[in-house]
PDB file of N, CA and C in Angstrom:
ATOM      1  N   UNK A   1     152.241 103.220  99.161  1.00  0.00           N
ATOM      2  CA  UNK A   1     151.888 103.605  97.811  1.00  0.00           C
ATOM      3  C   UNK A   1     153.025 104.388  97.166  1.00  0.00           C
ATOM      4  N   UNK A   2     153.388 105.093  97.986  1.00  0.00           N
ATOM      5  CA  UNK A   2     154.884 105.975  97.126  1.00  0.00           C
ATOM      6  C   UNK A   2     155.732 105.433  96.797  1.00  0.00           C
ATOM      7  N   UNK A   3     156.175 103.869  97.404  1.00  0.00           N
ATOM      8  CA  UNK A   3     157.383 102.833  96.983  1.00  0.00           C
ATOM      9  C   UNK A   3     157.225 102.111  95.586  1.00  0.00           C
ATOM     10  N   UNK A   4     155.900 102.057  95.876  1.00  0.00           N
ATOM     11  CA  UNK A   4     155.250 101.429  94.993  1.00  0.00           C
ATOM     12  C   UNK A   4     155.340 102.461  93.285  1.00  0.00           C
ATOM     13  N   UNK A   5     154.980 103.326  93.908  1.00  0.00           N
ATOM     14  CA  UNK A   5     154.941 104.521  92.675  1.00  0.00           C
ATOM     15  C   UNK A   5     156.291 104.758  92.259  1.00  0.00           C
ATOM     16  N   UNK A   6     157.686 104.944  92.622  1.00  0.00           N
ATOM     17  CA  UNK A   6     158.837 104.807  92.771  1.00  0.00           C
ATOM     18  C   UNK A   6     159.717 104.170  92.096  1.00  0.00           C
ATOM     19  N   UNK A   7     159.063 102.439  92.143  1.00  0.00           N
ATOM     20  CA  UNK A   7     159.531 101.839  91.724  1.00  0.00           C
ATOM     21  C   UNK A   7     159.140 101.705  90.350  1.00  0.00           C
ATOM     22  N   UNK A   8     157.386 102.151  89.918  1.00  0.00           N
ATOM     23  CA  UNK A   8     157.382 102.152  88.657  1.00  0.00           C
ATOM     24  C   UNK A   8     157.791 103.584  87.856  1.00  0.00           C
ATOM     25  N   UNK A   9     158.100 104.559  88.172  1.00  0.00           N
ATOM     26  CA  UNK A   9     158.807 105.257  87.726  1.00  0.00           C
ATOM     27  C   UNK A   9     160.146 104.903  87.427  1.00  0.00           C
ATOM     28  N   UNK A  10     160.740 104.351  88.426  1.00  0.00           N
ATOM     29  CA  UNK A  10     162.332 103.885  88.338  1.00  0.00           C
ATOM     30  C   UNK A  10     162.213 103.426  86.812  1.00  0.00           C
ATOM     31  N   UNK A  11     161.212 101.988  86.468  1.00  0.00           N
ATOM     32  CA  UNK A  11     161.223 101.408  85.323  1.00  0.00           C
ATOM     33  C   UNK A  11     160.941 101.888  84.241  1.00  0.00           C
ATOM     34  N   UNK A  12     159.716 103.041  84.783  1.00  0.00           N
ATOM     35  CA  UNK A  12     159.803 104.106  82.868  1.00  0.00           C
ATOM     36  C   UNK A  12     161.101 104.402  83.023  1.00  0.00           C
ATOM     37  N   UNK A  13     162.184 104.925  83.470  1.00  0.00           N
ATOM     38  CA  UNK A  13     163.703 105.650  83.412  1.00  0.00           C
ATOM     39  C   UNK A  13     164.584 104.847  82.503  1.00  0.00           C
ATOM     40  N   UNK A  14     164.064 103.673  83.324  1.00  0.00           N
ATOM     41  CA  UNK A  14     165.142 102.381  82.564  1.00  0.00           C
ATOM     42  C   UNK A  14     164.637 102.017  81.361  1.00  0.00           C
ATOM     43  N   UNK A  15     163.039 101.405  80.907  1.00  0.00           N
ATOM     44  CA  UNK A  15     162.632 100.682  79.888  1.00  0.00           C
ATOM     45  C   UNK A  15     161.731 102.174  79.079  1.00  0.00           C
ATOM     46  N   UNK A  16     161.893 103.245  79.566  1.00  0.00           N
ATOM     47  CA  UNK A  16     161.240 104.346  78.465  1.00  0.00           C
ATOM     48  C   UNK A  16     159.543 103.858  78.423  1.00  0.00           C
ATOM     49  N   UNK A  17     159.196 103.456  79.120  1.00  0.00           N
ATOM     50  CA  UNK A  17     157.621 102.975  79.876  1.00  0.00           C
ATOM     51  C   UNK A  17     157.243 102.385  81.184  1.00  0.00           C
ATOM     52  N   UNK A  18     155.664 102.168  81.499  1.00  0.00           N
ATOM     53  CA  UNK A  18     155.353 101.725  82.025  1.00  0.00           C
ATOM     54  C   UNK A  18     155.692 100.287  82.129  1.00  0.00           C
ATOM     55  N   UNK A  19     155.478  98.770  83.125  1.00  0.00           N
ATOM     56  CA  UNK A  19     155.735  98.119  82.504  1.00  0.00           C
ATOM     57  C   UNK A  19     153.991  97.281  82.472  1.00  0.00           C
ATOM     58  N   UNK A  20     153.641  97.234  81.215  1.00  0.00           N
ATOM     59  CA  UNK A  20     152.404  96.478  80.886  1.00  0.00           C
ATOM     60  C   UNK A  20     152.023  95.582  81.551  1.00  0.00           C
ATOM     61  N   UNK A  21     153.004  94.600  81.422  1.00  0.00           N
ATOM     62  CA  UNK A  21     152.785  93.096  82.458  1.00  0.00           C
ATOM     63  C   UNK A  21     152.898  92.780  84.055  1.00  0.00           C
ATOM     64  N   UNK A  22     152.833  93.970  84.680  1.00  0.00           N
ATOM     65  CA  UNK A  22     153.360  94.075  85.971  1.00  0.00           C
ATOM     66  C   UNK A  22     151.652  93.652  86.997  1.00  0.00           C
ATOM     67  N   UNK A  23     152.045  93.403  87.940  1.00  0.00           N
ATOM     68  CA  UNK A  23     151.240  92.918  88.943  1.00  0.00           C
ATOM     69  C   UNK A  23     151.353  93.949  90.245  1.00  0.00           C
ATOM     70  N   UNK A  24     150.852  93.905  91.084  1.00  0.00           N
ATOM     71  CA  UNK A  24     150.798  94.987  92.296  1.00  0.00           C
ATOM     72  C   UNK A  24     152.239  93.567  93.116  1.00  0.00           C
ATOM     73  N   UNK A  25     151.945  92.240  92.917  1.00  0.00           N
ATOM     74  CA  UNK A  25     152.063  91.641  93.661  1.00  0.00           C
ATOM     75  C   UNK A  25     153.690  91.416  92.884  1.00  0.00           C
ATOM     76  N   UNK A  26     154.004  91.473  91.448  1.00  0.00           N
ATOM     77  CA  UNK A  26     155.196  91.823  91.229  1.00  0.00           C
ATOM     78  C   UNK A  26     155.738  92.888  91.399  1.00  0.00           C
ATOM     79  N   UNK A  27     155.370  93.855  91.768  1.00  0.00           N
ATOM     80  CA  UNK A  27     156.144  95.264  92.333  1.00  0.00           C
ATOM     81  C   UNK A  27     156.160  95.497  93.819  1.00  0.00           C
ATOM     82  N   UNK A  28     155.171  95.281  94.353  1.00  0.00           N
ATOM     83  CA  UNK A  28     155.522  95.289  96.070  1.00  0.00           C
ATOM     84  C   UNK A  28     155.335  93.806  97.241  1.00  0.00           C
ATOM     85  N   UNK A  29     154.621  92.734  95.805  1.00  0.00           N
ATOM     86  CA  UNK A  29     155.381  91.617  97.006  1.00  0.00           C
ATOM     87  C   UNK A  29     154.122  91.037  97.574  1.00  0.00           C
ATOM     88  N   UNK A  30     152.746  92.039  97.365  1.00  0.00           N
ATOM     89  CA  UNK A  30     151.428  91.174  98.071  1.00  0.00           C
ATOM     90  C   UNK A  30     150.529  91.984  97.317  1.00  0.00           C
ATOM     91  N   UNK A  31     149.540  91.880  97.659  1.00  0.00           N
ATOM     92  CA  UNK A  31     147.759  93.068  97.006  1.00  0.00           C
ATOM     93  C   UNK A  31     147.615  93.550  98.033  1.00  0.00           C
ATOM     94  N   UNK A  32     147.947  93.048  99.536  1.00  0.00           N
ATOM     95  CA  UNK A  32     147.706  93.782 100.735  1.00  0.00           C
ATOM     96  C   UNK A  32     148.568  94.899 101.149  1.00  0.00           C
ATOM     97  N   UNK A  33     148.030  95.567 102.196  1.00  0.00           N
ATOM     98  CA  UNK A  33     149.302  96.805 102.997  1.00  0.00           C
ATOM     99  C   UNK A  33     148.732  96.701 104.462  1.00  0.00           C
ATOM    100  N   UNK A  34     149.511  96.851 105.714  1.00  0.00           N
ATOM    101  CA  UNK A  34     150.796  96.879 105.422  1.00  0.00           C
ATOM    102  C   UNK A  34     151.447  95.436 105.015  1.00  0.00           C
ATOM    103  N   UNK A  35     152.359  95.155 104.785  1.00  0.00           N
ATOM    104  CA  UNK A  35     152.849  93.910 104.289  1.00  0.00           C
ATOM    105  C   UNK A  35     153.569  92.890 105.496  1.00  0.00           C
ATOM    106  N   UNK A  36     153.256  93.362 106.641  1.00  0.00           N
ATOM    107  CA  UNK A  36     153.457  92.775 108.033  1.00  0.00           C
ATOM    108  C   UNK A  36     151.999  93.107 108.961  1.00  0.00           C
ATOM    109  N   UNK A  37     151.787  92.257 109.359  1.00  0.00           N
ATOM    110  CA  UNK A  37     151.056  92.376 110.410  1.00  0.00           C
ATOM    111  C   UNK A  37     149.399  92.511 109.967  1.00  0.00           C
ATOM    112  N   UNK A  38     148.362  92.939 110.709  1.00  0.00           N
ATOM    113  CA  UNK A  38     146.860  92.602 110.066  1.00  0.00           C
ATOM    114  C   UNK A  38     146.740  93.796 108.414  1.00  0.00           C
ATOM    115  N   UNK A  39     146.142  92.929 107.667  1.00  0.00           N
ATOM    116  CA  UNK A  39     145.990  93.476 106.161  1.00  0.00           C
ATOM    117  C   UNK A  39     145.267  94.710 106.593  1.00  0.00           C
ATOM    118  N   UNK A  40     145.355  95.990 106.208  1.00  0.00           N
ATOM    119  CA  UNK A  40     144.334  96.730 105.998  1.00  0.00           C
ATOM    120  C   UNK A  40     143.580  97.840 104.623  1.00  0.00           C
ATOM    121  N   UNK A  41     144.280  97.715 104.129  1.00  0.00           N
ATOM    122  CA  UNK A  41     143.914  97.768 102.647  1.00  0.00           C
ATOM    123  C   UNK A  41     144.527  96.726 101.750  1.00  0.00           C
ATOM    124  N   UNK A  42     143.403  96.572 100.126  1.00  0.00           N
ATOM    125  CA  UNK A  42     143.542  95.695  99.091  1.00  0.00           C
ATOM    126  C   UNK A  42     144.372  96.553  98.333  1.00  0.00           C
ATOM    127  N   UNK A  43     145.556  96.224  97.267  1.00  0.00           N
ATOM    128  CA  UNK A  43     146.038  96.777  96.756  1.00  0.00           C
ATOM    129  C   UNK A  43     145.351  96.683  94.961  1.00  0.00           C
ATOM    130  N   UNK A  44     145.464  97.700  94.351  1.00  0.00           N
ATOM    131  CA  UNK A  44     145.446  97.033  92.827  1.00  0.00           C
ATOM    132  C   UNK A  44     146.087  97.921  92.435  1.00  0.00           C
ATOM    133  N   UNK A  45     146.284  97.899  90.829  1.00  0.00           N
ATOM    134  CA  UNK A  45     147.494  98.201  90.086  1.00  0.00           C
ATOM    135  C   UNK A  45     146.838  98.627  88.681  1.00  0.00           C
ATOM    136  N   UNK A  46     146.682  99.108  87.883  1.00  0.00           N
ATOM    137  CA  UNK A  46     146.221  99.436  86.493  1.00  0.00           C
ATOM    138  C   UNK A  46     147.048 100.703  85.958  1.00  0.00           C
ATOM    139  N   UNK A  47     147.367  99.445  84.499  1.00  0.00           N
ATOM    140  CA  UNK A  47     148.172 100.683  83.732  1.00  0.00           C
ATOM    141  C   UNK A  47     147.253 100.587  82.665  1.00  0.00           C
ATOM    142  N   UNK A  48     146.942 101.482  82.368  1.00  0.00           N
ATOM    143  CA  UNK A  48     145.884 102.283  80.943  1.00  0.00           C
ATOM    144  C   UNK A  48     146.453 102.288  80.148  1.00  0.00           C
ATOM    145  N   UNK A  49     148.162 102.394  79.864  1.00  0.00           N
ATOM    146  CA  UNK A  49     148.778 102.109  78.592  1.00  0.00           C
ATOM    147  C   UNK A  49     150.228 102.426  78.590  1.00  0.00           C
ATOM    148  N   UNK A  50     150.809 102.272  78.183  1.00  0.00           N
ATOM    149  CA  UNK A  50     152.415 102.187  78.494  1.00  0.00           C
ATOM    150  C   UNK A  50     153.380 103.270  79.294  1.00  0.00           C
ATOM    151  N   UNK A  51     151.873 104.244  78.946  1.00  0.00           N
ATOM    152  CA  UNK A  51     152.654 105.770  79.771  1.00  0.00           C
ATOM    153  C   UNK A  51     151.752 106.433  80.858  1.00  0.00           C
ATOM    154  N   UNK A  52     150.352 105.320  81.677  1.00  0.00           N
ATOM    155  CA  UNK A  52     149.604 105.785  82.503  1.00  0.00           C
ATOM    156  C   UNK A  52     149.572 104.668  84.054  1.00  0.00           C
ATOM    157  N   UNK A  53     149.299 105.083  85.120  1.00  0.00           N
ATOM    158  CA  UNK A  53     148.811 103.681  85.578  1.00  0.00           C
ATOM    159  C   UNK A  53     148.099 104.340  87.276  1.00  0.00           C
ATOM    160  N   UNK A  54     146.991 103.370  87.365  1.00  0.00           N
ATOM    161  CA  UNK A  54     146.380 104.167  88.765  1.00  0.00           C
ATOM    162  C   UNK A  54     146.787 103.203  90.028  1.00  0.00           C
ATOM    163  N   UNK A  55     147.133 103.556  90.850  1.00  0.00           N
ATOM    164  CA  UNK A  55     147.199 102.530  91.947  1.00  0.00           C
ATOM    165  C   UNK A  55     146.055 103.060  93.117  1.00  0.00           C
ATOM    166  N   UNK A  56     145.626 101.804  93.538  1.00  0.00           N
ATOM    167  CA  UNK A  56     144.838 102.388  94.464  1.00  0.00           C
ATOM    168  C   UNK A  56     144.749 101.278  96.129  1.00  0.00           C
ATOM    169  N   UNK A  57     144.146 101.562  97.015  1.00  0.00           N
ATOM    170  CA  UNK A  57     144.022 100.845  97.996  1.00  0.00           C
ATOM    171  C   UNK A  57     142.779 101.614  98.890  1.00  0.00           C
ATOM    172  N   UNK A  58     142.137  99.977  98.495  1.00  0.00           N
ATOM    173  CA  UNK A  58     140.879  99.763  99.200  1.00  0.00           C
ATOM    174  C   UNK A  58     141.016  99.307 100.771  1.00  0.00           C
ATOM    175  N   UNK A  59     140.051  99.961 101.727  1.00  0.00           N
ATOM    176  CA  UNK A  59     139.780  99.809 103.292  1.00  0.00           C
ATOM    177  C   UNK A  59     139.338  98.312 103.487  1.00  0.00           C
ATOM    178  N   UNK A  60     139.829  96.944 103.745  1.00  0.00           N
ATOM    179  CA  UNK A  60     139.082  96.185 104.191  1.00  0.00           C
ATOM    180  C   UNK A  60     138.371  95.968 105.155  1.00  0.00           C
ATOM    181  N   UNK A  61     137.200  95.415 104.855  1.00  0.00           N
ATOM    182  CA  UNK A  61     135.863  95.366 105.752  1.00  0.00           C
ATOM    183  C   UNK A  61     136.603  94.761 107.381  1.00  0.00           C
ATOM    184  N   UNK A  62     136.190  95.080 108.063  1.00  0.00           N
ATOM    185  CA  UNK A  62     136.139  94.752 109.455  1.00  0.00           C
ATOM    186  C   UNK A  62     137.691  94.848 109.673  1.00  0.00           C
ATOM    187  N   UNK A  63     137.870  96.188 109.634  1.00  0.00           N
ATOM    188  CA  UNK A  63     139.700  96.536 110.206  1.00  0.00           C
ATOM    189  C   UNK A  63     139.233  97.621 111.169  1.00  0.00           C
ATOM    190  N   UNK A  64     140.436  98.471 111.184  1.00  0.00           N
ATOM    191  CA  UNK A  64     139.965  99.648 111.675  1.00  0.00           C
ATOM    192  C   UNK A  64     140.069 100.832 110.569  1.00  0.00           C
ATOM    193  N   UNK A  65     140.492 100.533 109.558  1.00  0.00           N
ATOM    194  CA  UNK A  65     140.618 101.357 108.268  1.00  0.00           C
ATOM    195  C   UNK A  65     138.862 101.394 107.533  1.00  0.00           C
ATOM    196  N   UNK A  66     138.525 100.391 107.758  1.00  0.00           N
ATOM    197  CA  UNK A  66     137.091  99.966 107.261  1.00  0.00           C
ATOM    198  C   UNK A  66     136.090 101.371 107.420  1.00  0.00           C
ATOM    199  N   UNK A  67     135.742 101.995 105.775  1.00  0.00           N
ATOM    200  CA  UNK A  67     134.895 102.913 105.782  1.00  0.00           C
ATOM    201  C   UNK A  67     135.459 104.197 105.878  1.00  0.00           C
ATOM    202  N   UNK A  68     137.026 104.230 105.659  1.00  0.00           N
ATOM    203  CA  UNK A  68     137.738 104.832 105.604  1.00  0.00           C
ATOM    204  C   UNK A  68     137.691 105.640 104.161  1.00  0.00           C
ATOM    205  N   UNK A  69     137.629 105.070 103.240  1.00  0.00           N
ATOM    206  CA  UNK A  69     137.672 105.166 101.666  1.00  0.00           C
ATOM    207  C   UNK A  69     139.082 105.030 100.803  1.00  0.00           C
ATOM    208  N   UNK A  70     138.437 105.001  99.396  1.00  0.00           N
ATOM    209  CA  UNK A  70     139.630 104.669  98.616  1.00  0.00           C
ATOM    210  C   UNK A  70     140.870 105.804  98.576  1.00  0.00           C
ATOM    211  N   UNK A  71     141.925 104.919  98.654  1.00  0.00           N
ATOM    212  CA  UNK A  71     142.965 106.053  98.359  1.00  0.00           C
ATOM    213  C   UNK A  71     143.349 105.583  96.831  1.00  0.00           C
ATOM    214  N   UNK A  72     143.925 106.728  96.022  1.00  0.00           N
ATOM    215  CA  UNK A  72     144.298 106.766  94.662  1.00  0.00           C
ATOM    216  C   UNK A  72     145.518 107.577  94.664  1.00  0.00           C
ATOM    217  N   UNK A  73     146.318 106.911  93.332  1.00  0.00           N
ATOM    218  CA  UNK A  73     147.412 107.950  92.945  1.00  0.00           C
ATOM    219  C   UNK A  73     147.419 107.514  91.962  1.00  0.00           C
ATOM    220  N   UNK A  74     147.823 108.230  90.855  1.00  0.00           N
ATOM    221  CA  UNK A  74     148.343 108.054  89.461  1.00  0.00           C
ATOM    222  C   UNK A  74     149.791 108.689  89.313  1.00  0.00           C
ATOM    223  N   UNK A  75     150.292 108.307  88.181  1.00  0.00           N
ATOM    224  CA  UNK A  75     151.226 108.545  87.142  1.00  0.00           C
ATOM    225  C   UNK A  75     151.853 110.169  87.143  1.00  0.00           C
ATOM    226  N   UNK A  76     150.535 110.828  86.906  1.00  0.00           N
ATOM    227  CA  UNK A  76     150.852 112.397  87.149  1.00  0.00           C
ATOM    228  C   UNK A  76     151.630 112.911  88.776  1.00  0.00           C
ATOM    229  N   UNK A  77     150.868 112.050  89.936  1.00  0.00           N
ATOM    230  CA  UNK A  77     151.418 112.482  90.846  1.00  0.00           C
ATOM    231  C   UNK A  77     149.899 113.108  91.578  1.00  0.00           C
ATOM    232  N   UNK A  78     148.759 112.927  90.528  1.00  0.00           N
ATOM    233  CA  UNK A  78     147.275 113.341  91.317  1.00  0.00           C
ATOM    234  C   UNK A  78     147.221 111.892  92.359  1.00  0.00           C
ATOM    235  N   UNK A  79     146.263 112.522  93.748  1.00  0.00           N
ATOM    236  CA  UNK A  79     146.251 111.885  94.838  1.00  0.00           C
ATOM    237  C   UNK A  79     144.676 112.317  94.974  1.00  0.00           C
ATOM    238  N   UNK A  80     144.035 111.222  95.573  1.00  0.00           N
ATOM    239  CA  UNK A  80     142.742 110.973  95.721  1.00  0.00           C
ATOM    240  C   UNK A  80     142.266 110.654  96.923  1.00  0.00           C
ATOM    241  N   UNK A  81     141.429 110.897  98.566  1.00  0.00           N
ATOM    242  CA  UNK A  81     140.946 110.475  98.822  1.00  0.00           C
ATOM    243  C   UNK A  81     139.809 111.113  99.864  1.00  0.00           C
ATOM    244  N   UNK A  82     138.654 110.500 100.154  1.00  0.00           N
ATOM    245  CA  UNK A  82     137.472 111.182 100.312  1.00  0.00           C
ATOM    246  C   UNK A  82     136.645 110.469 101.268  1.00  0.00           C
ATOM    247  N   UNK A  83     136.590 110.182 102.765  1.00  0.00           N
ATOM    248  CA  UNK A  83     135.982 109.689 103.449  1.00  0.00           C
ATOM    249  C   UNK A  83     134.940 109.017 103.160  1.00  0.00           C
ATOM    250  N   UNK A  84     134.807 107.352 103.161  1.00  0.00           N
ATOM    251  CA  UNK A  84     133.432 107.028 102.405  1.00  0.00           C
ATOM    252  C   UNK A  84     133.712 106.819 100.846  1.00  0.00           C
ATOM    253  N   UNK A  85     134.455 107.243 100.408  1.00  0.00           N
ATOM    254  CA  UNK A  85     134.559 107.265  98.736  1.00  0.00           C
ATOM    255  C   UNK A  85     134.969 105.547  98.455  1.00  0.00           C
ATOM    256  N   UNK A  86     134.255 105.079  97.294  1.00  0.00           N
ATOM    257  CA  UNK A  86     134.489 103.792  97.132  1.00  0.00           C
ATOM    258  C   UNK A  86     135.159 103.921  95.418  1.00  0.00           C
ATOM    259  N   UNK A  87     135.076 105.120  94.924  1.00  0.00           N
ATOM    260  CA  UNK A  87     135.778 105.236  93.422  1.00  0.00           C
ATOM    261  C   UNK A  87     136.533 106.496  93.258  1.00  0.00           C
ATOM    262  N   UNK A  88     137.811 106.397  93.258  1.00  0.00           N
ATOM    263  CA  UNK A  88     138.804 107.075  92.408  1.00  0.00           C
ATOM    264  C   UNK A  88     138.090 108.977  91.685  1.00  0.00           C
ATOM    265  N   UNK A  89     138.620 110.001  92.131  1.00  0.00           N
ATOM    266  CA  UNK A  89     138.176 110.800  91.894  1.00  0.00           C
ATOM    267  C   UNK A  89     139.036 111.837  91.083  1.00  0.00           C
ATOM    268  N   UNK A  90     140.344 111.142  90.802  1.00  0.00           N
ATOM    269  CA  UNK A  90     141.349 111.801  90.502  1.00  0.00           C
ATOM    270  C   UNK A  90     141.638 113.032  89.821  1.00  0.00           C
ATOM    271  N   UNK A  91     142.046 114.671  89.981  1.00  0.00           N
ATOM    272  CA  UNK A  91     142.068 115.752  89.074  1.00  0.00           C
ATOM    273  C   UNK A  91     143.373 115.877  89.774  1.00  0.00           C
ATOM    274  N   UNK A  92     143.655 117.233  89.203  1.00  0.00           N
ATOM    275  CA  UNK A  92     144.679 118.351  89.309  1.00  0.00           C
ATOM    276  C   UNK A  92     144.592 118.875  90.730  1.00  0.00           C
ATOM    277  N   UNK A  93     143.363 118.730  91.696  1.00  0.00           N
ATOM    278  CA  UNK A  93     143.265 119.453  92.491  1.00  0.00           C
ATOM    279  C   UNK A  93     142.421 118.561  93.689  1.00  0.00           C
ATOM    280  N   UNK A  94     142.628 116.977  93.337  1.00  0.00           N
ATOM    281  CA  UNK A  94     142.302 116.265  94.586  1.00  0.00           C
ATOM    282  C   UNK A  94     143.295 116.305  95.599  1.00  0.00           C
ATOM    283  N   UNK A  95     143.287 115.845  96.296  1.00  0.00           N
ATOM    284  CA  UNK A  95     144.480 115.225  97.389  1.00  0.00           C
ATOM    285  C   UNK A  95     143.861 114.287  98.456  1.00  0.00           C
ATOM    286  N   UNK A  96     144.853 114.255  99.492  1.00  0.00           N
ATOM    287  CA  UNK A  96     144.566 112.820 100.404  1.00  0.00           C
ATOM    288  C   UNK A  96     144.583 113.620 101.588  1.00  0.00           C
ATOM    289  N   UNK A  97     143.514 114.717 101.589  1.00  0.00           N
ATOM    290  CA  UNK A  97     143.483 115.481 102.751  1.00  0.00           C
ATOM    291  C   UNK A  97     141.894 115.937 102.628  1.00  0.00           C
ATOM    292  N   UNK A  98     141.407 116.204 103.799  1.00  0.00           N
ATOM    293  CA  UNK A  98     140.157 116.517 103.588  1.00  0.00           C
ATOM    294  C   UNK A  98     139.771 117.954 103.505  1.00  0.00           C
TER     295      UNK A  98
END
């Protein structure tokens, strides 16, 4: 998720935004992670508008990640995740720690 985040920062630097038309699968290459070996999270990608965007990755069913919950990051640099959580909880004062 941080490469991922990285790289769309790189592109606000260069194009002075987000980029609108972008895909999870045009920025890192698949919807899955890791990108070798058995899938264990779904990737998605949403930008809210030229200067926002959430990425997140879902636990797929029958891994060992499964029931794990969603992880989130946004734009700001807020990080999201919550054992069991199936939606995005994002503040000032989440993180990816319990």
């Amino acid at each position: 998720m941080m490469n991922i985040a990285q790289t769309l920062e790189s592109q606000k630097i260069v194009n002075n935004r987000y980029p609108s038309d972008a895909t999870i699968q045009s920025i890192y290459g698949s919807n899955v992670s890791p990108l070798q070996g058995k899938a264990l999270y779904t990737l998605a990608f949403t930008t809210l508008n030229d200067s926002t965007w959430v990425l997140t990755a879902t636990p797929i069913a029958n891994t060992s990640q499964a029931g794990d919950g969603i992880i989130c990051l946004n734009d700001q640099g807020q990080k999201f995740w919550a054992k069991g959580a199936t939606d995005c909880a994002l503040s000032a004062s989440s993180s990816w720690t319990e």
